[in-house]
Protein backbone atom coordinates (compact mmCIF):
# COMPACT_ATOMS: atom_id res chain seq x y z
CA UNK A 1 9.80 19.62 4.62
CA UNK A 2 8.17 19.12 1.26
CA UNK A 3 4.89 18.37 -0.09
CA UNK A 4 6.76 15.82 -2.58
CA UNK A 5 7.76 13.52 -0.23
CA UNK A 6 3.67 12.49 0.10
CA UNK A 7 3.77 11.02 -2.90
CA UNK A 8 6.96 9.57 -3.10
CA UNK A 9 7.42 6.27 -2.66
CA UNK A 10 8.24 4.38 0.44
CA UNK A 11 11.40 3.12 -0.43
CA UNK A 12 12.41 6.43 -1.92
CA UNK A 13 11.83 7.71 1.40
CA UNK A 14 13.87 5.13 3.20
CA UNK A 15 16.62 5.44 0.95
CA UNK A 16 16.90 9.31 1.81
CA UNK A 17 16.41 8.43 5.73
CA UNK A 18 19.37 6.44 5.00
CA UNK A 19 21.50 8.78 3.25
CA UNK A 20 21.04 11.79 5.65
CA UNK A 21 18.74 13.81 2.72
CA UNK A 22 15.31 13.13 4.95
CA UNK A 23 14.60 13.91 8.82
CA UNK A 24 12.37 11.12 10.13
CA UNK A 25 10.92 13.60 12.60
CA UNK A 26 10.24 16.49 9.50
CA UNK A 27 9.14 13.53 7.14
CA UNK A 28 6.41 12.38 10.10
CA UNK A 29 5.45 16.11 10.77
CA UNK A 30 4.85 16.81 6.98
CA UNK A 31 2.38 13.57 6.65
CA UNK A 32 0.13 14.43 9.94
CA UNK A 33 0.27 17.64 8.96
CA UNK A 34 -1.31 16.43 5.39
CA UNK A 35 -3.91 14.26 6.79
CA UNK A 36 -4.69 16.72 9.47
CA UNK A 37 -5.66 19.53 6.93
CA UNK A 38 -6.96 17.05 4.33
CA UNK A 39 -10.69 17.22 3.26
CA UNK A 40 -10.89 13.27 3.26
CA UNK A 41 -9.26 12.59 6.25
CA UNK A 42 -12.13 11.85 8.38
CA UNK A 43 -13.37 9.52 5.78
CA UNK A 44 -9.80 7.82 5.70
CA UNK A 45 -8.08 7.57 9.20
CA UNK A 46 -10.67 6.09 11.70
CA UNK A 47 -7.99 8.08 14.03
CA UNK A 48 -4.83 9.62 14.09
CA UNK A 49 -2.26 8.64 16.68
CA UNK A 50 0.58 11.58 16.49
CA UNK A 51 1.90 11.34 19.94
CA UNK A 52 2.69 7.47 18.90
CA UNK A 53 3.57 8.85 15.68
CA UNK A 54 6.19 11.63 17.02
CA UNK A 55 7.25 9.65 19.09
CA UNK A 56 8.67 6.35 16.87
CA UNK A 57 10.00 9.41 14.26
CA UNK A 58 12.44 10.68 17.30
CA UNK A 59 13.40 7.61 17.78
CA UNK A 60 13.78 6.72 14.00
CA UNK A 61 15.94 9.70 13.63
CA UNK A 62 18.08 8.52 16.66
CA UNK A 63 18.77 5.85 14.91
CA UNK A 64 19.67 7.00 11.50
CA UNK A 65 22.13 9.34 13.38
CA UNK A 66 23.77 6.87 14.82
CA UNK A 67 24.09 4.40 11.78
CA UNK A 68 21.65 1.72 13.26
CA UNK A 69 19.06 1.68 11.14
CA UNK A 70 16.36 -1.53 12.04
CA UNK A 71 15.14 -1.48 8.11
CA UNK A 72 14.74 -0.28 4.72
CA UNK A 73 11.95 1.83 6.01
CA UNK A 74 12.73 2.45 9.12
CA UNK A 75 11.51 6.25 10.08
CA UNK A 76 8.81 6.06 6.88
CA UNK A 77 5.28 6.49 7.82
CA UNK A 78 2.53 4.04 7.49
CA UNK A 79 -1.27 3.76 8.60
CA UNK A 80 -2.27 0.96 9.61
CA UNK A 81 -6.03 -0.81 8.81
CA UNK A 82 -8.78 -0.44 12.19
CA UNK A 83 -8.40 -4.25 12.65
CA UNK A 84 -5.15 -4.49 13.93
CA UNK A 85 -4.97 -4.26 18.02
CA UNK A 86 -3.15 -0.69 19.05
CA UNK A 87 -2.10 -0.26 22.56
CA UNK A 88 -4.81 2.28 24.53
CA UNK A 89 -5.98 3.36 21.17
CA UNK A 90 -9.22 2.14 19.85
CA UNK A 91 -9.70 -0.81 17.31
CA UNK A 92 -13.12 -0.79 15.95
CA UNK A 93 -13.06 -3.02 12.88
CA UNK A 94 -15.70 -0.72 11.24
CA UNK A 95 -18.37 -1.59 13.29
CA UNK A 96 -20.20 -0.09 16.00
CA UNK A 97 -20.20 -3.73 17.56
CA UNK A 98 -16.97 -2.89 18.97
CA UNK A 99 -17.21 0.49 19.67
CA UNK A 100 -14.58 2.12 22.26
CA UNK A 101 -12.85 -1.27 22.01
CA UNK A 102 -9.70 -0.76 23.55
CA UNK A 103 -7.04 -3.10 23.32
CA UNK A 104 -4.41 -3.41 26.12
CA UNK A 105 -1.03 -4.19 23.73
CA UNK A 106 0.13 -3.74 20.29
CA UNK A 107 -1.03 -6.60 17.92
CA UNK A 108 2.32 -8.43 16.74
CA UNK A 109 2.53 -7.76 13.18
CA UNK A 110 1.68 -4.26 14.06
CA UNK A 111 4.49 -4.36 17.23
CA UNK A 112 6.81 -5.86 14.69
CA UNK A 113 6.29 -3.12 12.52
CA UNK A 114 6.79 -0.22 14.84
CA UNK A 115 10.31 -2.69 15.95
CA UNK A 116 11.20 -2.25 12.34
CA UNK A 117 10.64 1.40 12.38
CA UNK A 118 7.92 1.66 10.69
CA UNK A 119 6.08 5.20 12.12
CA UNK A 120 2.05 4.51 12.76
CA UNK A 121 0.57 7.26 11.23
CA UNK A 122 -3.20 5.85 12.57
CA UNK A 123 -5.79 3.64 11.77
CA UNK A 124 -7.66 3.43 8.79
CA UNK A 125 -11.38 3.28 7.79
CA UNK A 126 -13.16 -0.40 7.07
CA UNK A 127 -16.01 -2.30 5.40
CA UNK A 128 -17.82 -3.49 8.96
CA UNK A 129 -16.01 -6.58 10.20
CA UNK A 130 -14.18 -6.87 6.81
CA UNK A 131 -16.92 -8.63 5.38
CA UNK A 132 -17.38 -6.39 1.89
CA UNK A 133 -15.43 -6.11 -1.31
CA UNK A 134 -16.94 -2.67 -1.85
CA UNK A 135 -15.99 -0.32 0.94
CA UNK A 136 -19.17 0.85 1.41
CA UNK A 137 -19.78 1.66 5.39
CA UNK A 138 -22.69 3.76 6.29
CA UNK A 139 -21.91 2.76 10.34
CA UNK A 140 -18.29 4.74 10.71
CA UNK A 141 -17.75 6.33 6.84
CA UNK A 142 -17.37 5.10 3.33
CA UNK A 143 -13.84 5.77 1.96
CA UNK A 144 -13.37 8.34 -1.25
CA UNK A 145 -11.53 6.86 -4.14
CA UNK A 146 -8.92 8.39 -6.16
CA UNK A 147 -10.27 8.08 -9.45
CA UNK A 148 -13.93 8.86 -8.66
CA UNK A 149 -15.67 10.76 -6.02
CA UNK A 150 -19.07 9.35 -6.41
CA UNK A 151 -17.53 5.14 -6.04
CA UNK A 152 -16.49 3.15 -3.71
CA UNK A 153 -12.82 2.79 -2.60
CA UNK A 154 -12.74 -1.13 -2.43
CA UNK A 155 -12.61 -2.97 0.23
CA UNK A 156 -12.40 -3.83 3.37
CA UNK A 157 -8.98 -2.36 3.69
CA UNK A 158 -10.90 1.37 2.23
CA UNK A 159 -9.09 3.63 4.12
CA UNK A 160 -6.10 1.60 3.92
CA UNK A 161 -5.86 2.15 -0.09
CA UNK A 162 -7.03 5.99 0.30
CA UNK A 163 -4.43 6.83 2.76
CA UNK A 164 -1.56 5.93 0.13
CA UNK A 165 -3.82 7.05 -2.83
CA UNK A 166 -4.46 10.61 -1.33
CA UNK A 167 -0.41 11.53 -0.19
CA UNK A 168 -1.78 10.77 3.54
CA UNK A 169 0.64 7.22 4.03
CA UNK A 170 3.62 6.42 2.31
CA UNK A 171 2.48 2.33 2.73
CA UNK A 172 -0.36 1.06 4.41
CA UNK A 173 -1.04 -2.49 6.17
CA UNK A 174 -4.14 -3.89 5.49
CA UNK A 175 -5.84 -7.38 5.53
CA UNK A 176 -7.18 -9.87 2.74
CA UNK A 177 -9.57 -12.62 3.51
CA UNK A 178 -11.22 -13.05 0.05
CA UNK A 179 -9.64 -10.11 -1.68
CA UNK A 180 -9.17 -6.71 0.68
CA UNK A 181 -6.08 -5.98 0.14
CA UNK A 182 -6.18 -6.17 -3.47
CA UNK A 183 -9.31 -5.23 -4.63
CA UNK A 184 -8.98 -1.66 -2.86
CA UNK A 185 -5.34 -1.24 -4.53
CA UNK A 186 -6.75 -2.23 -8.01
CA UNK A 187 -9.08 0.50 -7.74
CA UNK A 188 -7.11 2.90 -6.33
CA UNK A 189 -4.18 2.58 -9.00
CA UNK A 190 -1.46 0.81 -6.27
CA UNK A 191 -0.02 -2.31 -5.93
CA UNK A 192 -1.18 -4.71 -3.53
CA UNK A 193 0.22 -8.24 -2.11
CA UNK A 194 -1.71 -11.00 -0.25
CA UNK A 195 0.80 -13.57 1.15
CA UNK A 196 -0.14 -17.17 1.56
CA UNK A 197 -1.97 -18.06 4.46
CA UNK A 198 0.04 -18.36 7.71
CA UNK A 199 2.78 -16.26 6.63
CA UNK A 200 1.93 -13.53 8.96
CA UNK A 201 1.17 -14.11 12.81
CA UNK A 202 -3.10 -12.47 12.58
CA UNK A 203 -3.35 -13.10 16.48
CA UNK A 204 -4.50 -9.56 17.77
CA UNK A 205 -6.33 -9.23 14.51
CA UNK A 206 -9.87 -8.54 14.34
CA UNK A 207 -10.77 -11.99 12.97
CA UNK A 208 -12.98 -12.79 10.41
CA UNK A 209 -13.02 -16.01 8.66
CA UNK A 210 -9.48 -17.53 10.57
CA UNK A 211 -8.75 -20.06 7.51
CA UNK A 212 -8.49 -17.36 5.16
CA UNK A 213 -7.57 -14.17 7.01
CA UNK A 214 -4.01 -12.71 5.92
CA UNK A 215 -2.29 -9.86 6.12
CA UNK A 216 -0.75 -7.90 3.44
CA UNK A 217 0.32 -4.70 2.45
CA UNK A 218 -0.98 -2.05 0.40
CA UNK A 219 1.87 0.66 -1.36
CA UNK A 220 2.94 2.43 -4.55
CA UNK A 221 4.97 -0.02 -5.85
CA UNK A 222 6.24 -3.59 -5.99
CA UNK A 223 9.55 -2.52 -4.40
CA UNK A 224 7.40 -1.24 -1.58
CA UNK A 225 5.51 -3.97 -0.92
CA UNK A 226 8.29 -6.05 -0.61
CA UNK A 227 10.21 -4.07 1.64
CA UNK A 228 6.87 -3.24 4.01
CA UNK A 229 6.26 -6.85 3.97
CA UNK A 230 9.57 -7.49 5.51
CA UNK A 231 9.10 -4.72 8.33
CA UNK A 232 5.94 -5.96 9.65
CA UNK A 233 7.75 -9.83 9.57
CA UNK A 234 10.97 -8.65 10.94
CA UNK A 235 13.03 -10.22 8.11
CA UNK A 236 14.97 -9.64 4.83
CA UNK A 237 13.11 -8.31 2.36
CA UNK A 238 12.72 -10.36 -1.48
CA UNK A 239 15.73 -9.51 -3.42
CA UNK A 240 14.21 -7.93 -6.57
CA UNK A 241 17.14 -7.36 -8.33
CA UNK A 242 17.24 -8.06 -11.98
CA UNK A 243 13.72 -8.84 -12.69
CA UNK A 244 13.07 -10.65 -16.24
CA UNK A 245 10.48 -11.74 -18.34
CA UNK A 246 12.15 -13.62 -20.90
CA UNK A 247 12.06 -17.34 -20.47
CA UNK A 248 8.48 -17.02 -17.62
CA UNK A 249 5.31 -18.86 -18.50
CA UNK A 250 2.20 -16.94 -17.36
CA UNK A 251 -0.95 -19.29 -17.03
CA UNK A 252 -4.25 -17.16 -18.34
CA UNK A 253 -7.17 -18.97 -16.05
CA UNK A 254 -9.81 -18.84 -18.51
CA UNK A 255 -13.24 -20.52 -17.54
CA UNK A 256 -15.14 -18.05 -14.82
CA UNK A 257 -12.46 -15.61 -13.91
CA UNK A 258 -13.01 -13.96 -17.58
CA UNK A 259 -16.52 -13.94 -18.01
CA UNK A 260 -18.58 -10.78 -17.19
CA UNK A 261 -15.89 -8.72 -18.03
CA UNK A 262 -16.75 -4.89 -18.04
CA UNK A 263 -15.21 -3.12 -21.00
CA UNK A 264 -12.37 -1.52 -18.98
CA UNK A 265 -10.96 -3.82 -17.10
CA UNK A 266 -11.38 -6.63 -19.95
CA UNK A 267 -9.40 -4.09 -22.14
CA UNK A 268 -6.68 -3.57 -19.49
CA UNK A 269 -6.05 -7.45 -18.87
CA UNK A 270 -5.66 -7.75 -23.04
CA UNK A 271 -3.28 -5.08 -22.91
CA UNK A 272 -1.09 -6.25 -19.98
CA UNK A 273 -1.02 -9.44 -21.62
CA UNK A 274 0.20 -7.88 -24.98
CA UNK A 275 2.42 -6.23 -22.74
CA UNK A 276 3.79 -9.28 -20.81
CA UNK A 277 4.32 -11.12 -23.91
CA UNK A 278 6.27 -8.10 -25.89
CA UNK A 279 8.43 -8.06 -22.71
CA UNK A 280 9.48 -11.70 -23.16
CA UNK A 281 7.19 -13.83 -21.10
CA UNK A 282 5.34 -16.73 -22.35
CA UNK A 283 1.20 -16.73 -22.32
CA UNK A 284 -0.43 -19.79 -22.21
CA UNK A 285 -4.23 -20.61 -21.70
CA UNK A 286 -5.08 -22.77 -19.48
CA UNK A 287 -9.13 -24.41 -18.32
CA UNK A 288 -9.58 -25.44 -14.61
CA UNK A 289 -13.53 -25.48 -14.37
CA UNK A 290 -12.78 -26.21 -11.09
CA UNK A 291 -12.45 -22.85 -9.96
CA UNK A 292 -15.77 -22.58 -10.48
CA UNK A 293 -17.25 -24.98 -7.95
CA UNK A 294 -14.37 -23.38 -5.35
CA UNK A 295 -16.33 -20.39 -6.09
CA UNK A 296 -19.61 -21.79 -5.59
CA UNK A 297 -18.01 -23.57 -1.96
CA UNK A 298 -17.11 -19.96 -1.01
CA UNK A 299 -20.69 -19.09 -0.12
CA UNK A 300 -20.53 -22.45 2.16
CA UNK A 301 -17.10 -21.51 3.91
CA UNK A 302 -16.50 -17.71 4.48
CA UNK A 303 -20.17 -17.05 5.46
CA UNK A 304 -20.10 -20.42 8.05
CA UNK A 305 -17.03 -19.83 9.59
CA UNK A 306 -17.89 -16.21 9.87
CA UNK A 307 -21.32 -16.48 11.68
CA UNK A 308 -19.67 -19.10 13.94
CA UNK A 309 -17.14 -16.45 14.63
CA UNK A 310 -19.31 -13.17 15.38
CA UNK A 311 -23.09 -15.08 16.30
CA UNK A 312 -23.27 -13.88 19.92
CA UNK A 313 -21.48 -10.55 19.35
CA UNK A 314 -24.10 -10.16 16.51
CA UNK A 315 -27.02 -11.43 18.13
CA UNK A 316 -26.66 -8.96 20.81
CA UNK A 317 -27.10 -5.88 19.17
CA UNK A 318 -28.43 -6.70 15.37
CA UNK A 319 -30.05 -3.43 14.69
CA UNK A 320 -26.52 -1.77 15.26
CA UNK A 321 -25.07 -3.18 11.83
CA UNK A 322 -25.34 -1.85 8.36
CA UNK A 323 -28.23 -4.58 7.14
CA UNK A 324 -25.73 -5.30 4.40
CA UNK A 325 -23.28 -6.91 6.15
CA UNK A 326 -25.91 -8.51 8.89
CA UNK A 327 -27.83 -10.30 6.06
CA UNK A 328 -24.39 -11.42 4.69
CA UNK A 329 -23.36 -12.75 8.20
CA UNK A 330 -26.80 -13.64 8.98
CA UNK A 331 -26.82 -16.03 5.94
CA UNK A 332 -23.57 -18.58 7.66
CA UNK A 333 -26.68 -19.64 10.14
CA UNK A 334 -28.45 -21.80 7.55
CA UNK A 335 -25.35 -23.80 6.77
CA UNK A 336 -25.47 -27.28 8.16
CA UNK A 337 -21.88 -28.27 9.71
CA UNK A 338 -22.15 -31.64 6.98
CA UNK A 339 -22.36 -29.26 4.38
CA UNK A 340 -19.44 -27.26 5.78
CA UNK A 341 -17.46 -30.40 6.73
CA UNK A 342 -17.64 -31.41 2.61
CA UNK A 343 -17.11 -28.42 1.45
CA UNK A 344 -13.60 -28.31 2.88
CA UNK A 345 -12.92 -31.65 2.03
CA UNK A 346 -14.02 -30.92 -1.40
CA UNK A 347 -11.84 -27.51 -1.63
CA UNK A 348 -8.54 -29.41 -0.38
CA UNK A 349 -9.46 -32.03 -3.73
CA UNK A 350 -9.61 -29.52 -5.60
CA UNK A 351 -5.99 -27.57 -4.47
CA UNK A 352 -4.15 -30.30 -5.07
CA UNK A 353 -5.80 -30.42 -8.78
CA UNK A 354 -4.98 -26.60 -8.90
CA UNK A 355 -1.38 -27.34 -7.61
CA UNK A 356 -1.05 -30.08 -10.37
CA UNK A 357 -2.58 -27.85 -12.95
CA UNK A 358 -0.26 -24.94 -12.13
CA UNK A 359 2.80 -26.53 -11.31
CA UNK A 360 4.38 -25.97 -14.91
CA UNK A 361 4.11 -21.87 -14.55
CA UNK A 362 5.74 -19.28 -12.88
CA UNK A 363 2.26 -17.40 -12.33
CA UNK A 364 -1.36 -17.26 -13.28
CA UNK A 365 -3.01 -13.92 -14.76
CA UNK A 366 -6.30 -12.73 -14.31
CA UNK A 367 -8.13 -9.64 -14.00
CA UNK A 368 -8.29 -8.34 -10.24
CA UNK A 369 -11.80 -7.24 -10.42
CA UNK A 370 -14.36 -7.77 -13.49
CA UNK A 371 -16.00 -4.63 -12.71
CA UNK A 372 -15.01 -1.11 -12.22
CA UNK A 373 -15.75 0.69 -9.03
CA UNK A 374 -19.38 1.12 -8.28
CA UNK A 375 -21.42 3.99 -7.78
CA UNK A 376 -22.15 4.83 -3.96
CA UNK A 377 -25.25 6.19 -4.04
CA UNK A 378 -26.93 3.25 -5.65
CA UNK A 379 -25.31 0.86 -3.36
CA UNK A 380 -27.15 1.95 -0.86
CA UNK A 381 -30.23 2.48 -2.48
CA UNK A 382 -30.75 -0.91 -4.49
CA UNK A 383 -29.88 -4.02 -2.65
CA UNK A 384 -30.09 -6.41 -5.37
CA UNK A 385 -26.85 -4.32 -6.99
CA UNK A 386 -24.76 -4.56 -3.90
CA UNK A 387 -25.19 -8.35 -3.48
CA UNK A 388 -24.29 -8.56 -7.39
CA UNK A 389 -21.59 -5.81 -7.32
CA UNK A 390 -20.10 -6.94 -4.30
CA UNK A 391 -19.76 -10.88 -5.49
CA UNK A 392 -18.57 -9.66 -8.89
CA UNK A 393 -15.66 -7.65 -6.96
CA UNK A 394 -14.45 -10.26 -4.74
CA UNK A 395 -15.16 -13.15 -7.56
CA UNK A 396 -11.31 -13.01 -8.80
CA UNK A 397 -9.40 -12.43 -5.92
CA UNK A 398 -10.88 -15.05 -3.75
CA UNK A 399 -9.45 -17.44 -5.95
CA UNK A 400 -6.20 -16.93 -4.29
CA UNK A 401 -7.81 -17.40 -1.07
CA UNK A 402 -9.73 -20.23 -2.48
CA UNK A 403 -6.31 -22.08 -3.55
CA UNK A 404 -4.18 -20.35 -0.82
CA UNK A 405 -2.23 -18.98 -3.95
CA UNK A 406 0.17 -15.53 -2.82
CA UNK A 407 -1.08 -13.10 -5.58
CA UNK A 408 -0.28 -9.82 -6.17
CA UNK A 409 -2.59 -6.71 -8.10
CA UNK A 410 -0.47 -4.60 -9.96
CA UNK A 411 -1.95 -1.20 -11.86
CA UNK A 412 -2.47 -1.08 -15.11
CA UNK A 413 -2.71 1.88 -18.03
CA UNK A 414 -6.58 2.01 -17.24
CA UNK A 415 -7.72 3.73 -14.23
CA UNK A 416 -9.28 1.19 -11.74
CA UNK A 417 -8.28 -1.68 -13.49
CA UNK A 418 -6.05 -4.42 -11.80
CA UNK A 419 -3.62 -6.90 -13.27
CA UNK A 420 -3.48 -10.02 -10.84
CA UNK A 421 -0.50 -12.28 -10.64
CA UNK A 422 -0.97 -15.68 -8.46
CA UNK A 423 2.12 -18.01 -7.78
CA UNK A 424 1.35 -21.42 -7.71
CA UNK A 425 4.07 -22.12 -4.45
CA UNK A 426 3.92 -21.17 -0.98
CA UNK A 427 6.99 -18.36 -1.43
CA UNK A 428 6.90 -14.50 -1.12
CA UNK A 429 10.11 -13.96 -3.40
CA UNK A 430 9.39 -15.14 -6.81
CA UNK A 431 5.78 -13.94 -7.31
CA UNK A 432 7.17 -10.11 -5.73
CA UNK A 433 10.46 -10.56 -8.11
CA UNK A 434 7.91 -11.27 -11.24
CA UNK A 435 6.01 -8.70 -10.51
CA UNK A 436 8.40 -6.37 -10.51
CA UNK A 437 9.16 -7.14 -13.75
CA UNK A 438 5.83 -7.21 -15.16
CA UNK A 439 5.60 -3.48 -12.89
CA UNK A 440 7.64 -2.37 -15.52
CA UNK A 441 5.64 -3.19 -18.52
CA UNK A 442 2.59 -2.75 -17.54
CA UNK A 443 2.66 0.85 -16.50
């Protein structure tokens, strides 16, 4: 066993499973053994599951002996976010609305997964219901982040990011509705990928707005991504061999995705794009102040479909939500179904003038978050900075959600600071095989 292999990456790891260097059943042992003794581990894994665990290693090692490997990573380790159903283990979604919930069967992406060989190290920590940027959860716990004990991890996929961050998951799965895959990996200095939506089968998925849930995974590099997004599908991963960026165009979406800016992250985005262009890549500005009525739809959409979703579950027990969240649910109530009924006829006008706009490039940069990481303490304490922090954090990323765009935050050279690539098309492949080429200039 060795204490390297925690922060190795994924495919590293599957690569030695392959060759015969790496037990499945000592690589397993040496990660529950990690999050077992770990200070943050209650604050990561909602729970542990090492029988499952143990057992899907043995098998994984059966498997390697005998040359019939299911994947890339089959016998690697994962955690898996508290959303996804687990057979007879509980799946909580971060809320105390659904305590001891107890699913029956596996939820498919997650039984996919486990058919791949991925091991399930446990589940992982959440904003309540998924419905917060920030990862702030005073109901279960509040994630730590890597960079900075006193912030928030990101969210709502908290626990996902911390588990790979802290050496306690060599990938995580997660989920991204208006940014929770990505936001979390920005600040946590990983790489994060939110497909377009439909890719993934989210039945036996803690819902929470069902046109713009996805699924996505959370890892240490592009490479992982890539071949963890292929486990949990049960397909071939993106062939990233050979990644260029001589001869892309790279759309910079000016308008409201760079205004309020905080010094660090504006300062990483100007150096990744100094980057992009030194590696060969072509940057061209482009104006679509179109984005910013999306934006302003948002507050129609996610918080409507939302409340329809959890009303009666919420209405039964108000007082057992963090007030946060229930004022943010509370707030889909007010929306009259005209106004909701526009709004999506409005947002499908304005994809198709996205699509047009975009069409030309092979991806569109923006920052993943204008803000850094915000302090914890005063979260809690001063409500008008979460509602501001937490819109701020998710303002970016929900574009992609917004335009159903696949997009992908990549780390930069400034801790806590994301560098987002969205592909105009539908496909996994391009967008992952850019970014593995801007992985290598940016870093």
């Amino acid at each position: 066993m060795s204490a390297d292999w925690l922060k190795t990456s994924a495919a590293e790891l599957g690569r030695g499973i392959a060759a015969g260097r790496i037990d499945p059943v000592a690589l397993t042992e040496t990660f529950l053994e990690a999050a077992e003794h770990h200070a943050e581990t209650g604050r990561i894994y909602a729970r542990l599951t090492p029988e499952r665990a143990r057992a899907e290693a043995l098998s994984a090692r059966d498997r390697a002996t005998s040359g019939t490997r299911r994947s890339a990573l089959d016998g690697v380790p994962v955690s898996w976010k508290d959303l996804f159903d687990s057979a007879g283990v509980a799946t909580e979604a971060g809320s105390a609305l659904l305590k001891d919930r107890v699913p029956q069967e596996d939820a498919p992406v997650l039984a996919q997964g486990s058919a791949s060989g991925l091991v399930c190290l446990g589940k992982t920590h959440m904003s309540e219901l998924a419905f917060s940027g920030l990862g702030l959860n005073p109901v279960t716990a509040t994630s730590p982040n890597i960079n900075d004990p006193k912030a928030v991890p990101g969210g709502s996929s908290s626990g996902a990011a911390a588990s790979v961050a802290f050496g306690l998951a060599a990938a995580s799965i997660g989920s991204d509705t208006g940014g929770s895959v990505r936001i979390p990996a920005a600040w946590n200095d990983l790489v994060g990928y939110k497909p377009v939506l439909g890719r993934v089968d989210t039945r036996g998925t803690v819902p929470l707005c069902e046109r713009f849930d996805t699924v996505g995974p959370i890892c240490r590099t592009v490479e992982d991504c890539a071949l963890t997004f292929a486990a949990f599908q049960g397909e071939e991963p993106a062939d990233l061999s050979g990644p260029e960026l001589g001869n892309r165009r790279i759309a910079v979406l000016e308008s409201v995705a760079l205004e309020d800016l905080r010094e660090a992250p504006a300062r990483a985005f100007e150096d990744g794009l100094k980057r992009l262009s030194a590696g060969g890549a072509g940057i061209v500005h482009i104006r679509l102040p179109e984005i910013a009525e999306a934006l302003q739809l948002a507050g129609i959409l996610f918080t409507a479909e939302a409340w329809g979703i959890w009303r009666e579950v919420i209405e039964a027990n108000p007082a057992a939500m963090f007030p946060r969240i229930y004022e943010r649910f509370r707030s889909g109530a007010g929306v009259a179904a005209a106004d909701y009924v526009a709004a999506w006829r409005r947002l499908e006008e304005i994809r198709r003038i996205w699509a047009k706009a975009t069409a030309g490039f092979d991806a569109v940069a923006l920052p993943t978050s204008p803000i850094l990481p915000p302090d914890a303490g005063r979260l809690m304490s001063d409500s008008d900075y979460y509602v501001t922090e937490n819109l701020l954090a998710l303002r970016n990323t929900r574009i992609g959600n917004l335009m159903d765009a696949p997009a992908v935050s990549l780390p930069t050279r400034e801790a806590s600071c994301g560098f987002m690539l969205m592909a105009p098309g539908r496909t996994d492949a391009p967008l992952l095989r850019l970014a593995a080429a801007a992985e290598k200039v940016l870093r």
